[in-house]
Protein backbone atom coordinates (compact mmCIF):
# COMPACT_ATOMS: atom_id res chain seq x y z
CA UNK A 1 -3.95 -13.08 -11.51
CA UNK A 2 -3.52 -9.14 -10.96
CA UNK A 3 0.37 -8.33 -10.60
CA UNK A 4 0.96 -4.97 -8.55
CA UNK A 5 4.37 -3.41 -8.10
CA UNK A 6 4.57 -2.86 -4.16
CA UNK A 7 8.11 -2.24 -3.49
CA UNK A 8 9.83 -3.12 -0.64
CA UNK A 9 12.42 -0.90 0.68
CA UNK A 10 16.07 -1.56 1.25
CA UNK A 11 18.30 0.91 2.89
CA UNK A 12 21.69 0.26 3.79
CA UNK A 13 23.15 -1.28 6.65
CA UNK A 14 19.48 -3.39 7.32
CA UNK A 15 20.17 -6.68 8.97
CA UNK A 16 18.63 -9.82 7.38
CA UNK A 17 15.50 -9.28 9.73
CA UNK A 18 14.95 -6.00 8.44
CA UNK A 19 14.98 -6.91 5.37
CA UNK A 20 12.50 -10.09 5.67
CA UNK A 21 10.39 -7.47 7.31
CA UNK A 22 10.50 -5.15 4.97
CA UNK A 23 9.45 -8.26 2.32
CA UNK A 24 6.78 -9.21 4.61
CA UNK A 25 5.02 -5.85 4.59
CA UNK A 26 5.45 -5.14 0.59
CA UNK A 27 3.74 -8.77 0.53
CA UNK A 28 0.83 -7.77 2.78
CA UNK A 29 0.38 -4.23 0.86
CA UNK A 30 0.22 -5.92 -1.91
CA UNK A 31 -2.34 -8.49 -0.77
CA UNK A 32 -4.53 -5.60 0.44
CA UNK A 33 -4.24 -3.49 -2.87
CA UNK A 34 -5.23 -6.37 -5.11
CA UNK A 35 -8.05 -7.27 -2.71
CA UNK A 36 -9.21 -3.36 -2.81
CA UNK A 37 -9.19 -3.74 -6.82
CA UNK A 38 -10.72 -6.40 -7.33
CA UNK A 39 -13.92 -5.32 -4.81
CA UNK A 40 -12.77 -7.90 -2.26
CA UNK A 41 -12.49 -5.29 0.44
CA UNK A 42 -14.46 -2.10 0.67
CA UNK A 43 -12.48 1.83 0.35
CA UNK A 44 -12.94 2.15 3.98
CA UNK A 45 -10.69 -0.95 4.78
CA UNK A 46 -8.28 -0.15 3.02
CA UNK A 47 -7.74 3.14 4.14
CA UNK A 48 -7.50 1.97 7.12
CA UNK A 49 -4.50 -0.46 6.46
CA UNK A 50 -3.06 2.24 4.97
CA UNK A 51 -3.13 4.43 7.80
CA UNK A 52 -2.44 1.91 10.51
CA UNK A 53 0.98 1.33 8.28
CA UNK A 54 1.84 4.56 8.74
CA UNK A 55 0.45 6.36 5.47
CA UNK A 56 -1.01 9.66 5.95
CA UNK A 57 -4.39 9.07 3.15
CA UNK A 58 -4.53 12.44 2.71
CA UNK A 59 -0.44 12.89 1.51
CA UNK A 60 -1.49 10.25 -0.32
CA UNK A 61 -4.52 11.47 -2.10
CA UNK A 62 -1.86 14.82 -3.19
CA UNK A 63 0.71 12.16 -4.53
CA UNK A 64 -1.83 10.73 -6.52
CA UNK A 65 -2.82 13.88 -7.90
CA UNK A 66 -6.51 12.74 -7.02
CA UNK A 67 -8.80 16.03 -7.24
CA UNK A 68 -12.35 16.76 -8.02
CA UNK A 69 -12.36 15.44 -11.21
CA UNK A 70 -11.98 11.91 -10.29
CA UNK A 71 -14.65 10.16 -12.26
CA UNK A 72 -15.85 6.20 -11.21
C-alpha cells in the first residue's frame, strides 16, 4: 500500500466538526493523490480536484519548483 503524508489542518479554537472536516478532506486528498500515482486517475482529474478544493495549480506548480526541466 502507498502511504502519503496529506496533512490535515488544525487551527485553534475549531469545534469538533471542524476538525472531523478537516480529517475528512486530508482523507479524500489523500485518496485522490495515491489514485493519481498509481495511474488510477488521469493528470486532468486530478487537477481538477485540486482546483475545485480551492488550490490554485498554478501556485502550486511554483511551490513545487516544477519548471521546464521536468523529465517523465
Amino acid at each position: 500500500m502507498l502511504d502519503l503524508s496529506t496533512p490535515a489542518i488544525w487551527h485553534p479554537g475549531q469545534t469538533d466538526e471542524d476538525i472531523q472536516e478537516e480529517i475528512d478532506l486530508m482523507m479524500v486528498r489523500a485518496k485522490y493523490t495515491a489514485a493519481f500515482i498509481k495511474g488510477e486517475i488521469h493528470a486532468d482529474t486530478f487537477l481538477d480536484f485540486l482546483d475545485e478544493t480551492g488550490h490554485d495549480v498554478f501556485d502550486l506548480a511554483q511551490q513545487w519548483n516544477l519548471g521546464d526541466d521536468i523529465t517523465s
